[in-house]
Protein backbone atom coordinates (compact mmCIF):
# COMPACT_ATOMS: atom_id res chain seq x y z
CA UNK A 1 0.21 -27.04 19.82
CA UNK A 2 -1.61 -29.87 18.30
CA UNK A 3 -0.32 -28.31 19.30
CA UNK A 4 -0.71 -30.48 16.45
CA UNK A 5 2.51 -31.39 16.64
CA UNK A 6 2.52 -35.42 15.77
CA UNK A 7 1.28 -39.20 16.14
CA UNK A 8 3.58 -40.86 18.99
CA UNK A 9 3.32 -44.40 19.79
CA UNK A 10 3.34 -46.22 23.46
CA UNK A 11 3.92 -50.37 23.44
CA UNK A 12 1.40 -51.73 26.21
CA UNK A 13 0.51 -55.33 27.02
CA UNK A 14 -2.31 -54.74 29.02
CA UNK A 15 -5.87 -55.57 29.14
CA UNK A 16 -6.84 -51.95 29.32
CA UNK A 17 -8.33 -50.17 26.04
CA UNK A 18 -4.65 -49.45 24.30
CA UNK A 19 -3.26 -49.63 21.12
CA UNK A 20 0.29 -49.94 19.67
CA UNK A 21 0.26 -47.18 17.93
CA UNK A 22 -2.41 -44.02 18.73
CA UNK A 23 -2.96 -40.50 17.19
CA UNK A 24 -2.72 -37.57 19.23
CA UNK A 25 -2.44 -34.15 19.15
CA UNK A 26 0.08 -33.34 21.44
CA UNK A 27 -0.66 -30.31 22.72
CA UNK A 28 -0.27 -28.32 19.67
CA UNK A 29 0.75 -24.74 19.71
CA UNK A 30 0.10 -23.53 16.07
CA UNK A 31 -0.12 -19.86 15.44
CA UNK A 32 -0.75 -19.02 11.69
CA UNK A 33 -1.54 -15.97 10.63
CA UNK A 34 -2.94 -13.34 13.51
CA UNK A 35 -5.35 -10.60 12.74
CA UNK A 36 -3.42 -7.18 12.52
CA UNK A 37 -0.03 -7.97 14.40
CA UNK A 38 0.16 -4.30 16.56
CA UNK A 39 -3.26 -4.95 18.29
CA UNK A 40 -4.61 -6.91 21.21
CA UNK A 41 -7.26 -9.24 20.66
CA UNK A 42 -8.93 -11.72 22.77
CA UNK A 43 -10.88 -14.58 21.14
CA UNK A 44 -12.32 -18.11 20.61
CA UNK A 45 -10.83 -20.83 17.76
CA UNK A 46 -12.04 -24.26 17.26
CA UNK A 47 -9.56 -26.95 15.44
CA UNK A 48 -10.32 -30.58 14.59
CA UNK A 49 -8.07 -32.98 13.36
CA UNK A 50 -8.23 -36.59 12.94
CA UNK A 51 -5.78 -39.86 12.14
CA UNK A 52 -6.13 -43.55 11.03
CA UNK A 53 -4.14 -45.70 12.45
CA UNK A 54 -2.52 -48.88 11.06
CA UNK A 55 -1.03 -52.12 13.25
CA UNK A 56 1.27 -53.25 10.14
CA UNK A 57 2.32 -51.40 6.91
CA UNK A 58 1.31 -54.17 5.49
CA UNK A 59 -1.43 -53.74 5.80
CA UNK A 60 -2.79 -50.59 5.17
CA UNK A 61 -6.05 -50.77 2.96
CA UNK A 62 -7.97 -50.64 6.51
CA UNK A 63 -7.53 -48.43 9.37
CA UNK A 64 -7.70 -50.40 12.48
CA UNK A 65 -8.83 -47.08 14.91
CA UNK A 66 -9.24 -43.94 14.29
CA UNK A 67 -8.77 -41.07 17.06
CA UNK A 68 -10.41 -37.49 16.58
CA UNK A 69 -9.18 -34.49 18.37
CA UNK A 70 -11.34 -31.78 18.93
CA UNK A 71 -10.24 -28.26 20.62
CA UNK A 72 -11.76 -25.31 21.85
CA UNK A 73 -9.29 -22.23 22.54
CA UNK A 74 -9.09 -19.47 24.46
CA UNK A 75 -7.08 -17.36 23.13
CA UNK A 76 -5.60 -13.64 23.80
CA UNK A 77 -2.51 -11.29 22.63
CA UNK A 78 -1.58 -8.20 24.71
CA UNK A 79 1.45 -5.95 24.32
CA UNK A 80 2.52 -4.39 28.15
CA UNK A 81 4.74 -2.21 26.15
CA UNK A 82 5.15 -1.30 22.97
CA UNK A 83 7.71 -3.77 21.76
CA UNK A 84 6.59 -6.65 24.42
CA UNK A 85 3.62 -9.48 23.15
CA UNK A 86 2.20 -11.71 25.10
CA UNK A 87 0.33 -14.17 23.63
CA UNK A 88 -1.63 -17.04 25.40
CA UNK A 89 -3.82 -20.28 25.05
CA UNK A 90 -5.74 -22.67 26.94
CA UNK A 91 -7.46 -25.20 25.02
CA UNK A 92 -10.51 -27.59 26.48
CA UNK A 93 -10.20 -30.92 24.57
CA UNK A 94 -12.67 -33.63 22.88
CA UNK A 95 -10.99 -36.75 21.97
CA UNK A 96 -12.53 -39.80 20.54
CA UNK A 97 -10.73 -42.92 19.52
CA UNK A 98 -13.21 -45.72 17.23
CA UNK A 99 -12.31 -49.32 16.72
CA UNK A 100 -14.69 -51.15 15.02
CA UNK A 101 -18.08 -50.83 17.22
CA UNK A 102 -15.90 -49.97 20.02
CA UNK A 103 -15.97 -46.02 21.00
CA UNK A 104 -14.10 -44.15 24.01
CA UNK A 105 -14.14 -40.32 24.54
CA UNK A 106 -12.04 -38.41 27.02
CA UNK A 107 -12.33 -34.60 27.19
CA UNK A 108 -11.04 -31.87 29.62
CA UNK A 109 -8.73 -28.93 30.05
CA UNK A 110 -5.52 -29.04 27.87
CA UNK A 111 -1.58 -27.91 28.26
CA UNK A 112 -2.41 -23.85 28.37
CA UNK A 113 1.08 -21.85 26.58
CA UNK A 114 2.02 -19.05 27.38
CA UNK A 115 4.59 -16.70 25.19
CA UNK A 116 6.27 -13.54 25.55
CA UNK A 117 7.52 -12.08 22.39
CA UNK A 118 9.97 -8.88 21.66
CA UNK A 119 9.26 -6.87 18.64
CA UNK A 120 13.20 -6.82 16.52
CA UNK A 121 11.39 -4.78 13.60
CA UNK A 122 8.33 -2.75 13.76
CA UNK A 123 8.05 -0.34 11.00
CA UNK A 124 4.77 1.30 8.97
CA UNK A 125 4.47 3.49 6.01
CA UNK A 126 0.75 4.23 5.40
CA UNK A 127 -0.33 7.36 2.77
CA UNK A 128 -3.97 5.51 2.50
CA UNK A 129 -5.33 2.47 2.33
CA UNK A 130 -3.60 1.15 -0.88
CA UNK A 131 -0.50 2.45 -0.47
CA UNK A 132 0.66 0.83 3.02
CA UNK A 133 4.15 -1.31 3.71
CA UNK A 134 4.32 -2.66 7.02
CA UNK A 135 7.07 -5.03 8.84
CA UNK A 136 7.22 -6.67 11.82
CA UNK A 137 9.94 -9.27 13.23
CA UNK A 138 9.20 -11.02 16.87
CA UNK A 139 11.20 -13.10 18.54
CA UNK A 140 10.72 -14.89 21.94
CA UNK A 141 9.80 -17.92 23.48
CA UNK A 142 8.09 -19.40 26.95
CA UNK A 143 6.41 -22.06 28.54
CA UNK A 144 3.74 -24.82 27.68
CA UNK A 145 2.16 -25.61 31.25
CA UNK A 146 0.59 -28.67 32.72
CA UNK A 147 -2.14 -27.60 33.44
CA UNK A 148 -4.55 -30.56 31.38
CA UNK A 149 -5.04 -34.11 33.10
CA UNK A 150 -2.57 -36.70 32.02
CA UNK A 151 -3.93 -39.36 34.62
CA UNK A 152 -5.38 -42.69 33.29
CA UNK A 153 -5.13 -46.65 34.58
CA UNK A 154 -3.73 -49.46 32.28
CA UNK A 155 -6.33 -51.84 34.20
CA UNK A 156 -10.02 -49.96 33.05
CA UNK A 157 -10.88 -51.64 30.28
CA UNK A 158 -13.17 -47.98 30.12
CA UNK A 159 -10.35 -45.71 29.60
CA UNK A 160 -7.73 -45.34 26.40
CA UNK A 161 -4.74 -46.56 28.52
CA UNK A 162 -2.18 -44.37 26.01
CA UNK A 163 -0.37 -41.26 27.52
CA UNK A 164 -0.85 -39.82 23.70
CA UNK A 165 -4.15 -39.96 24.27
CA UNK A 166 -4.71 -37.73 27.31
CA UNK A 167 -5.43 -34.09 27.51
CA UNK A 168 -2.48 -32.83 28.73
CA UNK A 169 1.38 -34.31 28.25
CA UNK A 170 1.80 -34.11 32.37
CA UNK A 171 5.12 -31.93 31.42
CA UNK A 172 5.98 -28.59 31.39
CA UNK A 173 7.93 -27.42 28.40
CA UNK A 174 9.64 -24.88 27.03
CA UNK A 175 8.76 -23.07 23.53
CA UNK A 176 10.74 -21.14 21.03
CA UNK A 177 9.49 -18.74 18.97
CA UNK A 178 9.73 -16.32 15.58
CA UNK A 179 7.27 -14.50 13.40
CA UNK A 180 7.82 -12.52 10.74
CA UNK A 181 5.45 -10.30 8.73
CA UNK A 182 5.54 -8.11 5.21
CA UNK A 183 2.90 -6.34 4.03
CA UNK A 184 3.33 -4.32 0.78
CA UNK A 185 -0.28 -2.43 -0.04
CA UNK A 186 -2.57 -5.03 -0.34
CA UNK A 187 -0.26 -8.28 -0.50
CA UNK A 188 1.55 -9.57 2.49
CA UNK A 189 3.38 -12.62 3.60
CA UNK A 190 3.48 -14.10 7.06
CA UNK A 191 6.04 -16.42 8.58
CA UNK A 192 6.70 -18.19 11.62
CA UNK A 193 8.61 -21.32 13.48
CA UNK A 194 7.90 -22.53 17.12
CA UNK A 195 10.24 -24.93 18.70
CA UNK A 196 9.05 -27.39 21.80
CA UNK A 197 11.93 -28.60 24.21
CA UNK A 198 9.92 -30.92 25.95
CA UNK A 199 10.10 -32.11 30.10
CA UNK A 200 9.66 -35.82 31.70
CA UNK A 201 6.09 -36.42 33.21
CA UNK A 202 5.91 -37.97 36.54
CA UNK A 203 5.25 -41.46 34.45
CA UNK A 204 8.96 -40.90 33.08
CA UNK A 205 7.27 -40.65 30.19
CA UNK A 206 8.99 -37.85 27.36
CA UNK A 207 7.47 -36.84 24.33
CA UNK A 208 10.02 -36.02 21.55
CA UNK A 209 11.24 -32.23 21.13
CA UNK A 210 9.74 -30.82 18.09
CA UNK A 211 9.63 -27.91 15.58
CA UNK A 212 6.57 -26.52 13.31
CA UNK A 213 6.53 -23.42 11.23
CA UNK A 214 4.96 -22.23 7.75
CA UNK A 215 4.92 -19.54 5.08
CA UNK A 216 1.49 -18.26 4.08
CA UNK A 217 0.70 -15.26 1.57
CA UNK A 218 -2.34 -13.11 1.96
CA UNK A 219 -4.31 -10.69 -0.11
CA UNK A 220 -6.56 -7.64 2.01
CA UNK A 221 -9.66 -6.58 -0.18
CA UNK A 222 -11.55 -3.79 1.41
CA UNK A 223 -14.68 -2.24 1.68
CA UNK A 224 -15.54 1.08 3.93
CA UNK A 225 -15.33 -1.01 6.96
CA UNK A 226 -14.80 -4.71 5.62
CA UNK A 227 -11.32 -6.19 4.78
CA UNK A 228 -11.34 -9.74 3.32
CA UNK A 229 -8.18 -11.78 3.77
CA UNK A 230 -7.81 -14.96 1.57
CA UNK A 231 -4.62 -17.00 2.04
CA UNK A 232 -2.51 -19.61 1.47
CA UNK A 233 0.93 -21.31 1.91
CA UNK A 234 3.09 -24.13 3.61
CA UNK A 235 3.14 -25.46 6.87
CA UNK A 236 5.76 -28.51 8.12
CA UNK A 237 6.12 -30.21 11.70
CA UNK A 238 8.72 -32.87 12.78
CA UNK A 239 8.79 -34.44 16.19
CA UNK A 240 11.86 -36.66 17.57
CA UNK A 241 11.01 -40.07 18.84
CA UNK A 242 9.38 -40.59 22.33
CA UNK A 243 11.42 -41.68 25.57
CA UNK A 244 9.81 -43.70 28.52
CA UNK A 245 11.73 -43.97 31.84
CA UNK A 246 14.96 -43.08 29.05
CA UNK A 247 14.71 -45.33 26.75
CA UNK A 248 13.95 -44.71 23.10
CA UNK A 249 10.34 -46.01 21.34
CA UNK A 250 11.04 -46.76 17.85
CA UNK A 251 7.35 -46.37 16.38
CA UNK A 252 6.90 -42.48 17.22
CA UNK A 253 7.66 -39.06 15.96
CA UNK A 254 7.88 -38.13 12.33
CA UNK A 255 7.34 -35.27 9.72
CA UNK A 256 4.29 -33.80 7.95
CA UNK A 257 3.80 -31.18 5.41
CA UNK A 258 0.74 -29.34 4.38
CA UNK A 259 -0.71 -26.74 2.47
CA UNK A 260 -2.68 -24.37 4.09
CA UNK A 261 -5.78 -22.43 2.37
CA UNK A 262 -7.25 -19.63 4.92
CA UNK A 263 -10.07 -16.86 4.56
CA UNK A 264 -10.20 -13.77 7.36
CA UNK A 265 -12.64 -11.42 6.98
CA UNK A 266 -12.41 -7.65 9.44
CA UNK A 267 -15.34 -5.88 10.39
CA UNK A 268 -14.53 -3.13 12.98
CA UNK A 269 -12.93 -4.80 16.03
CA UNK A 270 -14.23 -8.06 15.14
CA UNK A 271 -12.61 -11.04 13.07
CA UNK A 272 -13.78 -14.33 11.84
CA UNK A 273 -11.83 -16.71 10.05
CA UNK A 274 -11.25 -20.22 8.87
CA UNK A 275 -8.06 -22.06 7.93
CA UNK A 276 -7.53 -25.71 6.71
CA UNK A 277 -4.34 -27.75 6.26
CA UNK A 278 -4.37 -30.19 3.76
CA UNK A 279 -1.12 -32.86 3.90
CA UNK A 280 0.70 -33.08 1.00
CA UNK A 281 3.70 -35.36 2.19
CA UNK A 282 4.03 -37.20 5.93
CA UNK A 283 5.64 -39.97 7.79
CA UNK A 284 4.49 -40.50 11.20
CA UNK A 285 5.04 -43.24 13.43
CA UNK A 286 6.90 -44.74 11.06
CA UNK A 287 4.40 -45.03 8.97
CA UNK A 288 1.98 -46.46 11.07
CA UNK A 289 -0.40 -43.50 11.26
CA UNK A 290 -2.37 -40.99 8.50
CA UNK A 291 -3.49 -37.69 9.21
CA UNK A 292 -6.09 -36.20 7.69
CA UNK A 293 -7.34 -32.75 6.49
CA UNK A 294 -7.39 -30.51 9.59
CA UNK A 295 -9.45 -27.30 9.84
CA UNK A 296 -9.59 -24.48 12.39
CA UNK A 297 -12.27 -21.85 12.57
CA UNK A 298 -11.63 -18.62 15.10
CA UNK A 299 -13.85 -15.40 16.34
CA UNK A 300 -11.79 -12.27 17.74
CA UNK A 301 -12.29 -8.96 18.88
CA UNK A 302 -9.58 -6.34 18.94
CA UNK A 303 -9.00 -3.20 20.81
């Protein structure tokens, strides 16, 4: 989720349009923080995100591509029964990769994920509308599908010939999940972790297992029938290094760490809101590949 998860590497010695080392978004599955947690919603986010990448860190003053991941989401939480989420998300994918005067693009439907959460903690204490302490603890977990297209030729010199490159992973995997949220009157903090056990595609091809989670703190300002919801935190991923047909590939996986500034504003049943990450520390492909600033902007509507 991607989800972005991190910038994984495939060796090819073709004559195909591949690279040594290629961004990607891997299917990221990133939650943040939800509009009010004991509601369903169903909704639409946007995320970009975008990497240079390097052939030698030597020589780093000059990106030699650079691959852009666009995402539109569909996304939806509904709670069967009253201590049971389900949250899901299918993204449709734009990706572009740029080297020099050379351009490719590949879009289509991504990895959809689908999560089923139990509610450990749900309590509420509300005398009016500045004097409210809510908590809420969810554990669970469930599957990231493949349902986006993870086909592509080494021999067209039209295509990006790099599995990271693809809209889908080609594997189904399974996801871990926790989320955890305080409110106390008008401040609140929200945290969550998501792990990714990650299957073999039919290329024998295995993306590293990987973990993301952050800590973000909010403030609710409201007025008769607007709430505004600035916020801001942490957020951290690390992937393990890649596999094909078992064997390790040294130039993939890695860590980055971000902050995150977001604004949410509540009118009615509807939501808007934006949310950027901004890296503070990474290493990825060992050191191979940058991210940049990434920035997600969502509309819901709750009932």
């Amino acid at each position: 989720m991607k989800r972005l998860f991190f910038i994984i590497s495939l060796l090819l010695s073709t004559p195909g349009w591949s690279c040594d080392v290629c961004g990607c978004s891997g299917s990221n599955f990133y939650l943040g923080v939800l509009p009010q947690f004991q509601k369903h919603f169903v909704g639409v986010r946007y995320r970009t995100q975008s990497y240079d990448t390097f052939m030698s860190r030597h020589h780093i003053d000059q990106a030699d591509s650079r691959e852009s991941f666009q995402a539109i989401d569909l996304w939806a939480r509904f709670y069967p029964l009253r201590r049971v989420q389900v949250l899901t998300m299918v993204p449709y994918q734009f990706h572009q990769q740029t080297q020099g005067t050379d351009v490719r693009r590949l879009q289509g439907l991504g990895d959809a994920t689908v999560l089923i959460n139990y509610k450990l903690i749900d309590k509420s204490r509300i005398r009016d509308s500045t004097h409210v302490v809510k908590q809420s603890l969810m554990v669970g977990g469930g599957l990231k599908l493949a349902t986006g297209d993870h086909r592509y030729s080494e021999t067209d010199l039209a295509e990006v010939a790099n599995p990271n490159f693809q809209p889908g992973t080609g594997a189904t995997d399974l996801v871990l999940n926790g989320i955890y949220t305080l409110r106390v009157n008008r401040w609140g903090m929200n945290t969550d972790a998501t792990g990714r056990i990650t299957g073999t595609n039919a290329e024998g091809y295995q993306f590293g297992n990987r973990v993301n989670g952050s800590l973000v703190g909010f403030y609710v300002k409201q007025w008769g029938s607007l709430a505004v919801m600035p916020s801001a935190g942490l957020y951290g991923e690390y992937a393990r290094k890649d596999h094909k047909n078992g064997v390790l590939i040294a130039e993939t996986g890695g860590y980055l760490v971000a902050a995150t500034l977001g604004l949410d504003a509540y009118w009615g049943s509807w939501v808007v809101g934006v949310n950027t990450q901004l890296p503070v520390q990474q290493r990825i492909s060992e050191g191979l590949v940058k991210a940049h600033d990434r920035l997600a902007v969502h509309l819901s509507r709750m009932f």
